[in-house]
Protein backbone atom coordinates (compact mmCIF):
# COMPACT_ATOMS: atom_id res chain seq x y z
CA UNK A 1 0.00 0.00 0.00
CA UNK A 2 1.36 3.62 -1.09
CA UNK A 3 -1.82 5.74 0.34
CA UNK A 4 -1.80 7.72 3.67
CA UNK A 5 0.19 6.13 6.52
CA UNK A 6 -1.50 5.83 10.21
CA UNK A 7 -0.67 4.77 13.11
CA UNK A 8 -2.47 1.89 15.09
CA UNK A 9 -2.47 0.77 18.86
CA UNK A 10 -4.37 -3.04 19.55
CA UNK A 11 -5.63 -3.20 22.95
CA UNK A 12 -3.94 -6.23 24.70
CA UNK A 13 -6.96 -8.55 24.57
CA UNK A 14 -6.24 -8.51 21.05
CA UNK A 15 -1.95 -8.76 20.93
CA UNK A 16 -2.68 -12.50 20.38
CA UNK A 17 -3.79 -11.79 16.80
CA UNK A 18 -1.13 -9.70 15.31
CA UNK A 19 2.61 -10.11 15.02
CA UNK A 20 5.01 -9.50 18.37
CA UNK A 21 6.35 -5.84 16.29
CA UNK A 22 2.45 -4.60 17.06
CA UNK A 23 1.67 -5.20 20.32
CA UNK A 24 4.58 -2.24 21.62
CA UNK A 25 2.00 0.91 21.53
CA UNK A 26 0.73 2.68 18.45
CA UNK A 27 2.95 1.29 14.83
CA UNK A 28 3.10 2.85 11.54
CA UNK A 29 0.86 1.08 8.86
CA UNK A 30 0.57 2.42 5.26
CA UNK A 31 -3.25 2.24 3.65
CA UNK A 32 -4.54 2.39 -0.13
CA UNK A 33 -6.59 5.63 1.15
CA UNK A 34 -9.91 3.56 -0.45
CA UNK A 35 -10.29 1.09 1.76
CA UNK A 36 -12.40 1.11 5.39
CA UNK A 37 -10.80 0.89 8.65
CA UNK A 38 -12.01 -2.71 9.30
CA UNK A 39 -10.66 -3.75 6.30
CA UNK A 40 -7.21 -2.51 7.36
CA UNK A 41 -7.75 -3.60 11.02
CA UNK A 42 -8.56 -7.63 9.48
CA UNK A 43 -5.88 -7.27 7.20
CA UNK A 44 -2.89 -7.04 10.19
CA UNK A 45 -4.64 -10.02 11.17
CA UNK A 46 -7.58 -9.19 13.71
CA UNK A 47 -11.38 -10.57 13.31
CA UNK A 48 -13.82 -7.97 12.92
CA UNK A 49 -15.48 -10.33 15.83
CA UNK A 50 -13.05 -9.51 18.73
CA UNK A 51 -12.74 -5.70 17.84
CA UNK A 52 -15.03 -3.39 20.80
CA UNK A 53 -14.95 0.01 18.89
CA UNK A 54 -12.54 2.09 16.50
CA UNK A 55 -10.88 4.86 18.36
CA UNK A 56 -9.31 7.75 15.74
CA UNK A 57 -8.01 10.58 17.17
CA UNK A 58 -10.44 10.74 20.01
CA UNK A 59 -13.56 9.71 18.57
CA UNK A 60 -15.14 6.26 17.82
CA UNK A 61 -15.97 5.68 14.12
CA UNK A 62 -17.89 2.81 12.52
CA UNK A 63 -15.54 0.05 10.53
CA UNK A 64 -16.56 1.65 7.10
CA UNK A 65 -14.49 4.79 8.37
CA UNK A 66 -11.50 5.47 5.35
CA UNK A 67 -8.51 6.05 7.22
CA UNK A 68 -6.58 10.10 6.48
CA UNK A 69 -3.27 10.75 7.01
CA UNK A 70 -1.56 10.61 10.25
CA UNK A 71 -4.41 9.78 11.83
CA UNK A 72 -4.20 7.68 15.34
CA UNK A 73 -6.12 4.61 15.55
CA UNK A 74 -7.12 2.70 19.12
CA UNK A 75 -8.26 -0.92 18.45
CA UNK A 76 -10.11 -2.00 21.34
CA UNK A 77 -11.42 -5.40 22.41
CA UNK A 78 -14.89 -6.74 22.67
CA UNK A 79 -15.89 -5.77 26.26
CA UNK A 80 -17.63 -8.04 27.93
CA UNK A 81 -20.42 -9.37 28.74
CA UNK A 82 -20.77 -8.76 25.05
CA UNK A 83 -24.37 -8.31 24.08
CA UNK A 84 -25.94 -9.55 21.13
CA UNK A 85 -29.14 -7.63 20.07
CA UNK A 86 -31.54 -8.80 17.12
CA UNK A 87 -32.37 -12.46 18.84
CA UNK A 88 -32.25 -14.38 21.65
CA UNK A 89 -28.78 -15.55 22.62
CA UNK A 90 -27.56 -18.86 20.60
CA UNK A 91 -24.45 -20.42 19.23
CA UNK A 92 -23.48 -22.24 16.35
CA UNK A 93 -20.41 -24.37 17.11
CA UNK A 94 -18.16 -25.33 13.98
CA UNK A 95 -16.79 -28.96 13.52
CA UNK A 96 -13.21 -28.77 15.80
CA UNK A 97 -15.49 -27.53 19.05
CA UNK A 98 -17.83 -31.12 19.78
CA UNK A 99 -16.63 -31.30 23.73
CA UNK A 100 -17.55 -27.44 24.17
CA UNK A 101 -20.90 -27.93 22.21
CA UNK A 102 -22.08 -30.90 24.97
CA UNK A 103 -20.87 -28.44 27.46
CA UNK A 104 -22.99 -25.87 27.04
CA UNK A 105 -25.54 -28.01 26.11
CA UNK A 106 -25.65 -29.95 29.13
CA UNK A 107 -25.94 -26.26 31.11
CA UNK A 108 -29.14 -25.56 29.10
CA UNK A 109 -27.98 -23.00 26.47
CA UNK A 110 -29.24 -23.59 23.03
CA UNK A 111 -26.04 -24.66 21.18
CA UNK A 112 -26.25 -26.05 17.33
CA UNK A 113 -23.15 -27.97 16.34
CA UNK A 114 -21.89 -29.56 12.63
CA UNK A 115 -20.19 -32.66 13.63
CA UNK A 116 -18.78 -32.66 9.95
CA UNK A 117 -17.21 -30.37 8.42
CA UNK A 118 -19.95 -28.48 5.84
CA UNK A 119 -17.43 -25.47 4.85
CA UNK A 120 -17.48 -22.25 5.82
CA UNK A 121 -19.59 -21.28 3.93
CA UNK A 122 -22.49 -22.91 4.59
CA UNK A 123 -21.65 -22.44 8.27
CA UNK A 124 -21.47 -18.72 7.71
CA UNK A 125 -24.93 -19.02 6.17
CA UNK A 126 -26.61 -21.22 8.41
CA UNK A 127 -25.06 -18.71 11.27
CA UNK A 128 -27.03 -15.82 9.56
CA UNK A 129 -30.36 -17.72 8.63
CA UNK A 130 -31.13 -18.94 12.48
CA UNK A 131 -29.23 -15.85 13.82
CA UNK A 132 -26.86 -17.67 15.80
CA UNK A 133 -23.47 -16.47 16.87
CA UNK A 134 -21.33 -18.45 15.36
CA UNK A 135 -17.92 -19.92 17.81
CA UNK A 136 -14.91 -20.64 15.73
CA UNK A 137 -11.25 -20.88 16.11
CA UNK A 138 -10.54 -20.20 12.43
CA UNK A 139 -10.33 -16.49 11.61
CA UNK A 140 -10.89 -17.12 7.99
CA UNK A 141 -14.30 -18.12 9.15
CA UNK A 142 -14.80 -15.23 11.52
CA UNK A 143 -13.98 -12.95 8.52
CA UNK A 144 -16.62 -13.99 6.77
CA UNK A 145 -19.08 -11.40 5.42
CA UNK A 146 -22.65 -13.12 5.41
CA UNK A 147 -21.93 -14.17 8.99
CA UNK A 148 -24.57 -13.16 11.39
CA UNK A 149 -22.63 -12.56 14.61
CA UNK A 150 -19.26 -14.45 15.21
CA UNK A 151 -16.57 -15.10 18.41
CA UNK A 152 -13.50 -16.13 18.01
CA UNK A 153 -12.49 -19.43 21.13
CA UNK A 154 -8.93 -18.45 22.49
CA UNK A 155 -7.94 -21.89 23.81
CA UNK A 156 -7.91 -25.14 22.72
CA UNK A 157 -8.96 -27.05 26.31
CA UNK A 158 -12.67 -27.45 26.78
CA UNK A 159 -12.51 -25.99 30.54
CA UNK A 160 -10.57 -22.71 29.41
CA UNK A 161 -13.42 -22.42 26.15
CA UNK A 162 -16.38 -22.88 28.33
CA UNK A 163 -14.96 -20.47 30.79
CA UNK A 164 -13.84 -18.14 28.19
CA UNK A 165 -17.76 -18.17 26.77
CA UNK A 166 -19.60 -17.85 30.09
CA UNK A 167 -17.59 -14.70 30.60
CA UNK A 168 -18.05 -13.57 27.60
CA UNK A 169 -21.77 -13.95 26.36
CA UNK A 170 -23.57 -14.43 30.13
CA UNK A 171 -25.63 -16.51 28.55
CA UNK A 172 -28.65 -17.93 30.96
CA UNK A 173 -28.46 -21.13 32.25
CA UNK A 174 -30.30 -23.83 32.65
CA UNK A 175 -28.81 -26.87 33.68
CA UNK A 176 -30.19 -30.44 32.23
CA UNK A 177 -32.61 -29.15 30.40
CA UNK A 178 -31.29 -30.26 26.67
CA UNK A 179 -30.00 -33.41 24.85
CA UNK A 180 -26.61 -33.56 24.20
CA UNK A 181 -26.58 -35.02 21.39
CA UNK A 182 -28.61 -32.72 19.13
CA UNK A 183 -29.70 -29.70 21.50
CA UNK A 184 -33.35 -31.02 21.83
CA UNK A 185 -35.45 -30.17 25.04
CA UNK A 186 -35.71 -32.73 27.33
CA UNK A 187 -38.87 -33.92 29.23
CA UNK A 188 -39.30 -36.43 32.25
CA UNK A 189 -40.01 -40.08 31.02
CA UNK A 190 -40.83 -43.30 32.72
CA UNK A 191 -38.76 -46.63 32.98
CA UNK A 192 -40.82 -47.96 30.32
CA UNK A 193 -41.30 -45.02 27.96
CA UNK A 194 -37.11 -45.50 27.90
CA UNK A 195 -36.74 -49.53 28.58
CA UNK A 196 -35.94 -49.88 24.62
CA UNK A 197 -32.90 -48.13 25.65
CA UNK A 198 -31.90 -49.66 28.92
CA UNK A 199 -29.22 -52.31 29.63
CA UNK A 200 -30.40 -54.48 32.15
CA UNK A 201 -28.29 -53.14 34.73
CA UNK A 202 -29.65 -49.99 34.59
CA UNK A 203 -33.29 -51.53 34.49
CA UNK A 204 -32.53 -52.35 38.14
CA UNK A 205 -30.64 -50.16 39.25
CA UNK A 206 -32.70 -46.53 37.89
CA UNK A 207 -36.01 -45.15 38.23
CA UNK A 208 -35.37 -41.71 37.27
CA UNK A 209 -34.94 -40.91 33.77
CA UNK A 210 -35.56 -37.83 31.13
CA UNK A 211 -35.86 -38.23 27.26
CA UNK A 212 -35.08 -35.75 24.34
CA UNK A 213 -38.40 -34.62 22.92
CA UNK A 214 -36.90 -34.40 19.36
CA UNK A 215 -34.54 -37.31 19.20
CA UNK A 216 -35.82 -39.59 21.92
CA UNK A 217 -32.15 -40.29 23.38
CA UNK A 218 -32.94 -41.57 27.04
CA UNK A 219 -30.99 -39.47 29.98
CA UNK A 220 -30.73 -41.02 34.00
CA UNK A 221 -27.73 -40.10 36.67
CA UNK A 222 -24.91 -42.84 35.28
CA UNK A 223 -21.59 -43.83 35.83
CA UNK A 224 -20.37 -40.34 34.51
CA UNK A 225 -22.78 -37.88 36.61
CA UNK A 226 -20.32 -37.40 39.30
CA UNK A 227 -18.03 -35.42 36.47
CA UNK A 228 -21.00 -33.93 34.62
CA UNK A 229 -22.54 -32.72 38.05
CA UNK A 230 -18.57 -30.73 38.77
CA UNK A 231 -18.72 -28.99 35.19
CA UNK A 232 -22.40 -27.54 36.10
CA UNK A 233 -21.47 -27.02 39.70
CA UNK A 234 -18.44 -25.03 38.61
CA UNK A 235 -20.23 -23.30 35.64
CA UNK A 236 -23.33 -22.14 38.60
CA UNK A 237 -20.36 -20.98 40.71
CA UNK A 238 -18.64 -18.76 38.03
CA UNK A 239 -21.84 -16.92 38.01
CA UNK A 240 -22.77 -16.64 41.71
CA UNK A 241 -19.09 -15.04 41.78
CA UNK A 242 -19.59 -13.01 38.82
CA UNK A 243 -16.71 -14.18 36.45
């Protein structure tokens, strides 16, 4: 680029996105003097997703602002909790996030997941026709123009992305109230409504079981409760504490 030349500060939330040379204060950066701010701002390698406001020389400007000469940009982060107006609070989950998808299933917030990978393109889409805010940890995907609303997951362990979420989005929560395996509503269901699905083991031993009202998938307090029971308990506490 041979246009003006600015000068461009990232807020630390968002150092993990652009090379080590721009995260020591405000940097030179030469523009085309035709292109928008947010263009420039994803092209030194930061989602449009994680970016708060546009700071230039005092004032906050939209994304579509074309950067002048000399001008001083602050980058800020997304502060949080981030609100999403338009619709009720949902995710779409892409194919490399399946243990964070049962997660926040299994605390009750309405979480749609592609277990194979459908391109990001049709993710992007599907993201903007059900209004979902789509949860990614490729920033190709997060660039994407069609995309409803988008977040970008900073770690790759399921504790730290769940965590990282909660704080983020505040969504509500409502523990055991969804399936699992495809985000359907569950309802309370008798031993024999479910006894297609039970061992006979469990026949004996359980007399307290839910079912998935879209997918029938039978749900009672298993072998695997105890660690189930410690993700909820700790997701409950996060709130009660506030972050």
């Amino acid at each position: 680029m041979n246009g003006p030349e600015i000068h461009v500060e990232f807020a630390p939330g968002l150092h993990l996105f652009v090379p080590h040379a721009r995260r020591r204060g405000a940097t030179p950066v030469a523009t085309d003097g035709v292109s928008s701010l947010g263009h420039v701002v994803e092209s030194l390698g930061v989602p449009l997703t994680e970016v708060g406001g546009l700071v230039v020389d005092g004032r906050e400007v939209p994304v579509s602002h074309v950067p002048r000469a000399e001008e001083r940009v602050q980058v800020r982060a997304v502060a949080r909790p981030q609100r999403v107006p338009g619709a009720p609070l949902r995710f779409l989950l892409d194919v490399h996030l399946g243990t964070l998808a049962r997660r926040l299933r299994l605390l009750g917030v309405d979480t749609a997941y592609e277990s194979t990978d459908i391109g990001d393109a049709a993710l992007a889409a599907r993201s903007a026709a059900e209004k979902r805010v789509l949860l990614s940890r490729d920033r190709g995907l997060l660039r994407r123009r069609e995309l409803w609303a988008g977040a970008f997951v900073y770690s790759t362990r399921p504790d730290d992305q769940l965590r990282d979420v909660l704080d983020r989005f505040d969504p509500e929560l409502r523990p055991w109230t969804r399936c699992s395996a495809c985000n359907g509503l569950l309802k309370q269901a008798t031993k024999d409504e479910v006894a297609d699905q039970l061992e006979h083991g469990t026949q004996r031993t359980y007399d307290v079981f839910a079912q998935c009202r879209d997918c029938g998938r039978a749900y009672w307090k298993g072998a695997h409760h105890d660690q189930l029971e410690a993700i909820v308990e700790k997701a409950l506490s996060m709130r009660t504490q506030g972050g």
